[in-house]
Protein backbone atom coordinates (compact mmCIF):
# COMPACT_ATOMS: atom_id res chain seq x y z
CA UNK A 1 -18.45 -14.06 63.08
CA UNK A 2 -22.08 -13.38 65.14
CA UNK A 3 -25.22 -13.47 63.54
CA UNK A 4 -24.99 -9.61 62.16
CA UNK A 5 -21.86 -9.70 61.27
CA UNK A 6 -20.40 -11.59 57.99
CA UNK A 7 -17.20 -12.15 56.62
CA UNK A 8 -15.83 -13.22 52.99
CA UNK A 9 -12.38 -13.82 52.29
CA UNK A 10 -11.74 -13.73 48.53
CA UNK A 11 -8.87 -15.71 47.35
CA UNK A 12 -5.98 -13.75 45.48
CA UNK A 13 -7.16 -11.78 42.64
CA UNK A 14 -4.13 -11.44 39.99
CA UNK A 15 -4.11 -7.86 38.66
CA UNK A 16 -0.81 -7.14 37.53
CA UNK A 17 -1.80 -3.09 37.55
CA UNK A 18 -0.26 -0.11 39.29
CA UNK A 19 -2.92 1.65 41.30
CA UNK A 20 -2.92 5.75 41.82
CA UNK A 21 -5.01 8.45 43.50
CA UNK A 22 -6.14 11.53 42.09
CA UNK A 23 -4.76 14.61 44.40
CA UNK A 24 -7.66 16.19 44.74
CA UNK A 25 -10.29 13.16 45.53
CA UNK A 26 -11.26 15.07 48.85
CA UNK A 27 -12.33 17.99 47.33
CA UNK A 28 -14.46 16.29 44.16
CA UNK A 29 -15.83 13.70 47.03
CA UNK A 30 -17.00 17.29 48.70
CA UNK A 31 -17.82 18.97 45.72
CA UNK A 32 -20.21 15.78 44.75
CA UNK A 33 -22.09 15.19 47.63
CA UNK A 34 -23.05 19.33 48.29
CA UNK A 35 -23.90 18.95 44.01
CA UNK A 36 -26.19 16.18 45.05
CA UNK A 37 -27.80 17.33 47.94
CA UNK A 38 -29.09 20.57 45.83
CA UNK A 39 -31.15 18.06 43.97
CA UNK A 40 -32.89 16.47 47.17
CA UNK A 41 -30.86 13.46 46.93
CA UNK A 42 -28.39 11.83 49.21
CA UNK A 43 -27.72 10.80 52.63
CA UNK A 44 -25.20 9.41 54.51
CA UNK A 45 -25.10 6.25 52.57
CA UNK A 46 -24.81 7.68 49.52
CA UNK A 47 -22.05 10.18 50.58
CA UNK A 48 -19.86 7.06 51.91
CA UNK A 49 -19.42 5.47 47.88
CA UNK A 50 -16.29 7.38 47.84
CA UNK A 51 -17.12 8.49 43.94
CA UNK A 52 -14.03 10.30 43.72
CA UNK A 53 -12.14 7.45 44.86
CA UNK A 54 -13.45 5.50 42.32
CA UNK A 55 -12.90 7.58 39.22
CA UNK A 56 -9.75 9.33 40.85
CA UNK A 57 -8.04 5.53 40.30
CA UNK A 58 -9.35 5.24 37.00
CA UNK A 59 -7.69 9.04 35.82
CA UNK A 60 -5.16 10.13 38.91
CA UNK A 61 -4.15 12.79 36.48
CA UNK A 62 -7.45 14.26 35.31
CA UNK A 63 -7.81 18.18 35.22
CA UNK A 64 -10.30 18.37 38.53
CA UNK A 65 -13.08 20.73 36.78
CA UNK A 66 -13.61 18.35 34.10
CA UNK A 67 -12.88 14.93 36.88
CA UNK A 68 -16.15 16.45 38.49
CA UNK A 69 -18.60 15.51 35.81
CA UNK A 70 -17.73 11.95 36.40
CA UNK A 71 -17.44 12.62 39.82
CA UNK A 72 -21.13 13.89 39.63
CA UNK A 73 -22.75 11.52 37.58
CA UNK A 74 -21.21 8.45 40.00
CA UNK A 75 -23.11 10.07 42.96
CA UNK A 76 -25.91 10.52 40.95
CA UNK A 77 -26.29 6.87 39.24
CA UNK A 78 -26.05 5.33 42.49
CA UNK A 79 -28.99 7.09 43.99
CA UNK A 80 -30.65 6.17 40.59
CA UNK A 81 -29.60 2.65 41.03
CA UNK A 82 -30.80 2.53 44.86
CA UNK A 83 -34.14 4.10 43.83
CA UNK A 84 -35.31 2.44 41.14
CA UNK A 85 -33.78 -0.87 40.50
CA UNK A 86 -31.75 -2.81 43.58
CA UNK A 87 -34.18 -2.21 46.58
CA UNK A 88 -37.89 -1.94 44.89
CA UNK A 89 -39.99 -4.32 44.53
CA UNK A 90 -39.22 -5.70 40.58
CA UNK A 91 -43.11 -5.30 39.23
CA UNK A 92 -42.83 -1.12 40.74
CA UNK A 93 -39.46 -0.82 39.34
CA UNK A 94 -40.17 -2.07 35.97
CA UNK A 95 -42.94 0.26 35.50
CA UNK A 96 -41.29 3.19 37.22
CA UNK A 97 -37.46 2.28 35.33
CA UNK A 98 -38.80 2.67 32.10
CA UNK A 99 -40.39 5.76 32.93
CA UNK A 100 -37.75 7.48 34.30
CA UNK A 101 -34.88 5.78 31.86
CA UNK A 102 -36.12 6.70 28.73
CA UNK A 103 -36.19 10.97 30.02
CA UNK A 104 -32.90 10.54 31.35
CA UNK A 105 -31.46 8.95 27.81
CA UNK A 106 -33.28 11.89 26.50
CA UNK A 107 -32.15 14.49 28.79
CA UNK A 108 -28.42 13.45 27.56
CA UNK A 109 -29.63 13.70 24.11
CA UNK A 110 -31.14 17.37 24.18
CA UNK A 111 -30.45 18.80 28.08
CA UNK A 112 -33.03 21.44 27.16
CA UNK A 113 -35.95 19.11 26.29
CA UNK A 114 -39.25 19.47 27.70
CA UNK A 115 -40.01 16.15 29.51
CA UNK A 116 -42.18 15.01 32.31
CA UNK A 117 -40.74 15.80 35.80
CA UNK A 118 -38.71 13.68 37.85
CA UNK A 119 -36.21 14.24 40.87
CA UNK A 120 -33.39 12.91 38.84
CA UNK A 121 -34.36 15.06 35.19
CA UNK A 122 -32.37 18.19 36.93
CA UNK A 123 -29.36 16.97 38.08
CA UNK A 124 -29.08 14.85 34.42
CA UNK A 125 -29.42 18.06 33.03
CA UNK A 126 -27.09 19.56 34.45
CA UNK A 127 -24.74 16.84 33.84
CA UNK A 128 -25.37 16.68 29.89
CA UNK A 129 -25.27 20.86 29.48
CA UNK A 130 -21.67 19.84 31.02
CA UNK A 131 -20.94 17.07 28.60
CA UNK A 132 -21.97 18.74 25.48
CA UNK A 133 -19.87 22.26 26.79
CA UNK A 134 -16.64 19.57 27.34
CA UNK A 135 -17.45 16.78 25.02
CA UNK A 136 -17.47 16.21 20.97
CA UNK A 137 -20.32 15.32 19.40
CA UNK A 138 -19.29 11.60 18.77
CA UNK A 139 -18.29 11.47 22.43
CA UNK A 140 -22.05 12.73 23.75
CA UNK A 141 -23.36 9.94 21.07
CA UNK A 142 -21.09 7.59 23.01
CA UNK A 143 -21.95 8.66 26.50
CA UNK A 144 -25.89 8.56 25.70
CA UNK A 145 -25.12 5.15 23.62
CA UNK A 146 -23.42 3.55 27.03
CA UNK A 147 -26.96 4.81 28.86
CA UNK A 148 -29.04 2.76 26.58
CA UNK A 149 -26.90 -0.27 27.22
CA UNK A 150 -26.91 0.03 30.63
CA UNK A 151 -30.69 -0.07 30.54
CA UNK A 152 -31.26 -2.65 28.15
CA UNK A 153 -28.95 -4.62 30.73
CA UNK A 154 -31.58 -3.43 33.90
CA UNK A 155 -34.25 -4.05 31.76
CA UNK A 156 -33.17 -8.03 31.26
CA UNK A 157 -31.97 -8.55 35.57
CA UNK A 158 -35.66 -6.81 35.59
CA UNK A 159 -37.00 -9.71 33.56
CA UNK A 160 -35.42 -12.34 35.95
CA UNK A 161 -35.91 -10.98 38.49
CA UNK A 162 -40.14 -10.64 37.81
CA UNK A 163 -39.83 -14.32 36.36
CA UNK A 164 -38.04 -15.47 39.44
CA UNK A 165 -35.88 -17.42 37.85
CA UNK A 166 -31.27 -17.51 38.14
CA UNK A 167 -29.75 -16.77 34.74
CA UNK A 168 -27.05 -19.40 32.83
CA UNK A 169 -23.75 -18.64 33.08
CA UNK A 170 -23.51 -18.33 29.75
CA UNK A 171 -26.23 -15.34 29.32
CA UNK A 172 -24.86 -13.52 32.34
CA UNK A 173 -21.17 -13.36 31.20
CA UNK A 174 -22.28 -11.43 28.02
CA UNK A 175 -24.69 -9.34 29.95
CA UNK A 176 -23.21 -8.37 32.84
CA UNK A 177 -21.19 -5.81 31.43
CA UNK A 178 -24.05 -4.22 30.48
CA UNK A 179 -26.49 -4.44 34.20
CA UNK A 180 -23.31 -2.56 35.93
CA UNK A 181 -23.29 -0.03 33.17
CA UNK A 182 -19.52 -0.58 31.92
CA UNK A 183 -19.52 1.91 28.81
CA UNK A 184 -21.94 4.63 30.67
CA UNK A 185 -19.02 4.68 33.18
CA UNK A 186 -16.20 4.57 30.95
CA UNK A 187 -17.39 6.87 28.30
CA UNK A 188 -16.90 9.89 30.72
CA UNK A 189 -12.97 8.77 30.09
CA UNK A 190 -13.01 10.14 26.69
CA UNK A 191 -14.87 13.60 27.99
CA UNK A 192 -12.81 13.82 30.77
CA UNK A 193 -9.96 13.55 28.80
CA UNK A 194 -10.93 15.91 26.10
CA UNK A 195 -9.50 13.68 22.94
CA UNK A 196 -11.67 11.84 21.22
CA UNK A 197 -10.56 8.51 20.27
CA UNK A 198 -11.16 7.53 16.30
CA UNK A 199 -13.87 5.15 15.70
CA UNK A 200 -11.52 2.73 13.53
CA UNK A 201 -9.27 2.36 16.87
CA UNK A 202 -12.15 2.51 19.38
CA UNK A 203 -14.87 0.01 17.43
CA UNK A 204 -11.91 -2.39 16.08
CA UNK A 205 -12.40 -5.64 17.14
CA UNK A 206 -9.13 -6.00 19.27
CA UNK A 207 -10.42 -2.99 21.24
CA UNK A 208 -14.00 -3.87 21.66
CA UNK A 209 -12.96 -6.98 23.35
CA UNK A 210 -10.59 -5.11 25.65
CA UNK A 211 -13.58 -3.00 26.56
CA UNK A 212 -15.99 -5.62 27.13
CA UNK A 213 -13.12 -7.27 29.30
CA UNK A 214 -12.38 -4.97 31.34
CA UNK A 215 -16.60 -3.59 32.09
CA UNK A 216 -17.07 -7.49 33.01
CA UNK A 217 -13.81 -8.03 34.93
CA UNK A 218 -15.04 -5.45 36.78
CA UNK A 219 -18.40 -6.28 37.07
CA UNK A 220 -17.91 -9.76 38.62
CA UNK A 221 -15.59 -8.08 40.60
CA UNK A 222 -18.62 -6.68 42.21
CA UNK A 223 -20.16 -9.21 42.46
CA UNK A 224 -17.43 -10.98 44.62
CA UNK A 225 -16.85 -7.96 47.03
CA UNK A 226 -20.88 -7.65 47.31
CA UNK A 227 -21.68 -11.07 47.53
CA UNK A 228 -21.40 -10.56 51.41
CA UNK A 229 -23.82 -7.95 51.46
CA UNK A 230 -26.39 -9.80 49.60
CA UNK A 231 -25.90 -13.13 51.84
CA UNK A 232 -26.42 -10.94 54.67
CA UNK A 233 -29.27 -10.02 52.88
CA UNK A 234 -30.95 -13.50 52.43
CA UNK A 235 -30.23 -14.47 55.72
CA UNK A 236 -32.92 -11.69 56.83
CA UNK A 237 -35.35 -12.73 54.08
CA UNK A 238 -38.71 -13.97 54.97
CA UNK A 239 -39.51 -15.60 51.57
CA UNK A 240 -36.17 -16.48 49.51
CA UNK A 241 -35.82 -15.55 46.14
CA UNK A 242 -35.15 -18.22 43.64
CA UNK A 243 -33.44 -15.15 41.22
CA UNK A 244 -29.86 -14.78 41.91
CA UNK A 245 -27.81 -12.02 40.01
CA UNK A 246 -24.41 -12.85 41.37
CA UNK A 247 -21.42 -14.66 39.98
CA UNK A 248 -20.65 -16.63 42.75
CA UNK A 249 -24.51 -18.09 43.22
CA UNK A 250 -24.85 -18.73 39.44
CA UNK A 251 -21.16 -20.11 39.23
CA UNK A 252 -22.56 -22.45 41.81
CA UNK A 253 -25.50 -24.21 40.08
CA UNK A 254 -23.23 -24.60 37.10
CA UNK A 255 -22.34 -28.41 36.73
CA UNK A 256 -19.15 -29.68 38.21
CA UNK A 257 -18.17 -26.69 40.15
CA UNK A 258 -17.24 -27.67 43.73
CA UNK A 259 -16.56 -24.11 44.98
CA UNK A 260 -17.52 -21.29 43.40
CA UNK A 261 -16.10 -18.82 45.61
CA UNK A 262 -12.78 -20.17 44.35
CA UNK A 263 -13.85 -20.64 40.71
CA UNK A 264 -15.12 -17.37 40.00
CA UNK A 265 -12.01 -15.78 40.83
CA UNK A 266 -10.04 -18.03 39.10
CA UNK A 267 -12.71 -17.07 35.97
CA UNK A 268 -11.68 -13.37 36.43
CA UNK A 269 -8.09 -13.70 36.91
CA UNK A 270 -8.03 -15.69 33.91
CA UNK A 271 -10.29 -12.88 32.09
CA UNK A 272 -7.85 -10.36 34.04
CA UNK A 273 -4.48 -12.09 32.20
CA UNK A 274 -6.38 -11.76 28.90
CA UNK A 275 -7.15 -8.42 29.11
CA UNK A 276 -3.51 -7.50 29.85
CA UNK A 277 -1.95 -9.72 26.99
CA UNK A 278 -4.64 -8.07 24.41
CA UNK A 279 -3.26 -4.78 25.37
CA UNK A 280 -0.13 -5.20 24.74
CA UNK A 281 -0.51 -6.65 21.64
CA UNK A 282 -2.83 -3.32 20.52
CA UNK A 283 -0.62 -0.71 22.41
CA UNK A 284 2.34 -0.43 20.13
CA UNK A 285 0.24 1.16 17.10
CA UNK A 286 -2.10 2.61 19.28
CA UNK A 287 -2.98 6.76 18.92
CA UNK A 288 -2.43 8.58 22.12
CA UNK A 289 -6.02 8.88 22.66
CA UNK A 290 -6.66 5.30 22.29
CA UNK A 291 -3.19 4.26 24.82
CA UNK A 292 -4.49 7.14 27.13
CA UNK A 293 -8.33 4.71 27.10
CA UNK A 294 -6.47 2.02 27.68
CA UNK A 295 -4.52 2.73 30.44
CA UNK A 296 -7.83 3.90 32.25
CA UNK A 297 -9.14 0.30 31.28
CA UNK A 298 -6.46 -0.86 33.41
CA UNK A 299 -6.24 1.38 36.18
CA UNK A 300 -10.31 0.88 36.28
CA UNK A 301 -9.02 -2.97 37.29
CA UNK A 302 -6.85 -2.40 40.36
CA UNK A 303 -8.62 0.80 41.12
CA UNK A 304 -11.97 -0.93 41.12
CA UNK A 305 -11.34 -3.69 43.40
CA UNK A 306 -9.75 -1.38 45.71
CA UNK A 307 -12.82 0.84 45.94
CA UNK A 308 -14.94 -1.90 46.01
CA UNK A 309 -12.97 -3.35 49.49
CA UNK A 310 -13.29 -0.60 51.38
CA UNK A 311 -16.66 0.97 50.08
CA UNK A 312 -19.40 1.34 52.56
CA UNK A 313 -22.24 0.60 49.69
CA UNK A 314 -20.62 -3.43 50.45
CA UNK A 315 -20.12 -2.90 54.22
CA UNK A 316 -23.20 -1.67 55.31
CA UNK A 317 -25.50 -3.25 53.48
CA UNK A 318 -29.08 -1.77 54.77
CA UNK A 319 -27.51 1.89 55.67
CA UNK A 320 -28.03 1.18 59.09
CA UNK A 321 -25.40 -1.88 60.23
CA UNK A 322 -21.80 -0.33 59.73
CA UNK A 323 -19.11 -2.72 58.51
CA UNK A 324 -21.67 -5.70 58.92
CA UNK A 325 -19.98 -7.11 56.16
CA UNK A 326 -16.06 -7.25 55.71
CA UNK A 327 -14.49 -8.94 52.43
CA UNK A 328 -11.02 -9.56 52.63
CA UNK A 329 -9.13 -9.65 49.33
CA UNK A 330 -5.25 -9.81 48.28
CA UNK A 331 -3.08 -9.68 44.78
CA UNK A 332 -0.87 -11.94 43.19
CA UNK A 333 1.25 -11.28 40.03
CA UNK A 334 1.40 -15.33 39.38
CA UNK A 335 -0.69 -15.75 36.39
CA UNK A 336 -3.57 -18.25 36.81
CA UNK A 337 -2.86 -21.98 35.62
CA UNK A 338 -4.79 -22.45 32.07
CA UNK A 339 -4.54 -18.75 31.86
CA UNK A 340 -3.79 -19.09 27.66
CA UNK A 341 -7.17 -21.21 27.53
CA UNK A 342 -11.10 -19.26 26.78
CA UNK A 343 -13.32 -20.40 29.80
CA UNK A 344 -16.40 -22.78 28.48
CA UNK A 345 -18.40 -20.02 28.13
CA UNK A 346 -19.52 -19.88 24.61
CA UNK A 347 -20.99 -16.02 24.78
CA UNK A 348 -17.46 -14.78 25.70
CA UNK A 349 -14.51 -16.91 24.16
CA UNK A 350 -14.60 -14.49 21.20
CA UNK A 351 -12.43 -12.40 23.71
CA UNK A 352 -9.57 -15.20 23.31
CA UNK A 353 -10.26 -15.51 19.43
CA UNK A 354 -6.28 -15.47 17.65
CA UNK A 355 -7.13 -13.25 15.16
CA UNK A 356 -8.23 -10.47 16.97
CA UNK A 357 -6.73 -6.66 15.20
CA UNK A 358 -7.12 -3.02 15.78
């Protein structure tokens, strides 16, 4: 390892999933990055997130026309995410977030509605006239309903981050989900998909917890294939931060953790083993709809943490220092020890409650 280069090696990550590719991921990547560049927006860092890759392992059988609109709105939401929350200063993006975040819930809401403009108010547009021509009703209520969370979730790393202060462990396990914008990236499943899942199935208790397992499975696994990228990060800063948004550093300050590298994936594959013993306690009555969610739940699992190895968004970490960063990860199908036992974590051990139904 030399001074610009940095290397992570995760330990095994159990995730008992199969992982697929969607047939035409080449063609949507394509298809995504000439959609954004219309719009102004772009680059060559942005066209390296391999969007298609990451929602062509979450539905490897999706019709492509309708696979696009996710497609799309990945491309899009990282340039929103780049622009104005990770890399501006936190008292700008706070004013200029809620600005631009409450037009774009609104764009969703009514595409044709006369707002203030903004470079990203277009391309949402667009987006929503597509999700209202493909989607139901309740699923455009669910889509703009994931938005909202997402931003409440900015809104709170915002808060931190202005306050300068690391979050418990406790506050960030329930919140997570909700900063990497787990149901605005899963409700384009249902749209995609063209079923709409009923709301006794999809709001049951069982099924909630299966969706709030898998958004923050896969949230801290982001976190552990970009904690590279933001060491490499404070190594180059000229006044450290005392905020830190990332499972690994707040695992770390938590008492009697000794490594919490090794910890935190032992918390996820732990998390992991619950999510896949939940589901397949719910999938023998499950509708076809709902089965159909969950098996994108678990392909978004596998097919996550494969992205997430090889995506350049972790690699390069400043757009200009390729593969400065490597994280090396593996699988194992051995479950991890304690796996029946809820983590000390009071915000999510509902997740492990017995009586959990559909």
């Amino acid at each position: 390892m030399t001074d610009d280069q940095l290397i992570v090696e995760l330990p095994p990550r159990y995730c008992p999933v199969p992982v697929a590719t969607h047939p035409d991921a080449d063609l949507l990547e394509s298809r995504g990055a000439d959609w954004l560049s219309r719009y102004g927006l772009g680059g060559p860092r942005l066209w390296a997130n391999d969007c298609a890759g990451f929602y062509g392992r979450i539905m490897p059988a999706a019709a492509t026309e309708r696979l696009q609109m996710a497609v799309d709105w990945c491309f899009l939401m990282f340039a929103f995410d780049d622009i104005n929350c990770d890399e501006v200063a936190p008292s700008t993006a706070g004013r200029q977030f809620v600005d631009i975040a409450t037009r774009v819930v609104r764009a969703l809401e009514v595409p044709d509605a006369r707002l203030d403009g903004d470079v990203f108010l277009e391309p949402v547009r667009d987006l929503a006239r597509r999700a209202h021509k493909f989607g139901t009703p309740t699923q455009v209520r669910r889509l703009v309903e994931g938005h909202r969370a997402w931003y409440l979730g900015v809104l709170w790393e915002l808060r931190c981050k202005l306050a300068d202060v690391t979050p418990s462990l406790n506050d960030y396990a329930h919140l997570r989900q909700h900063t990497a914008g787990g149901l605005a990236t899963t409700s384009w499943i249902e749209i995609v998909d063209g079923a709409e899942i009923p709301a006794a199935e999809l709001d049951s208790p069982a099924v909630r917890a299966l969706s709030e397992l898998a958004f923050t499975i896969a949230a801290f696994d982001d976190d552990l294939f970009s904690y590279g990228k933001e060491t490499w990060f404070a190594r180059r800063e000229t006044t450290p931060s005392d905020c830190k948004l990332n499972l690994i550093d707040i695992m770390a300050r938590e008492p009697g953790v000794e490594n919490a590298l090794a910890e935190s994936v032992e918390l996820v594959n732990r998390m992991t083993y619950r999510f896949v013993q939940l589901r397949d306690a719910v999938l023998p009555s499950a509708s076809e709809p709902l089965r159909h969610y969950l098996d994108c739940l678990s392909r978004l699992l596998r097919g996550n943490l494969e992205w997430g190895l090889q995506a350049q968004r972790y690699r390069n970490p400043d757009g200009r220092s390729p593969d400065a960063v490597h994280t090396v990860g593996s699988w194992t199908s051995r479950p991890p020890a304690d796996a029946e036992a809820p983590p000390a974590i009071p915000s999510a051990t509902w997740w492990w409650d017995p009586e959990l139904t559909v």
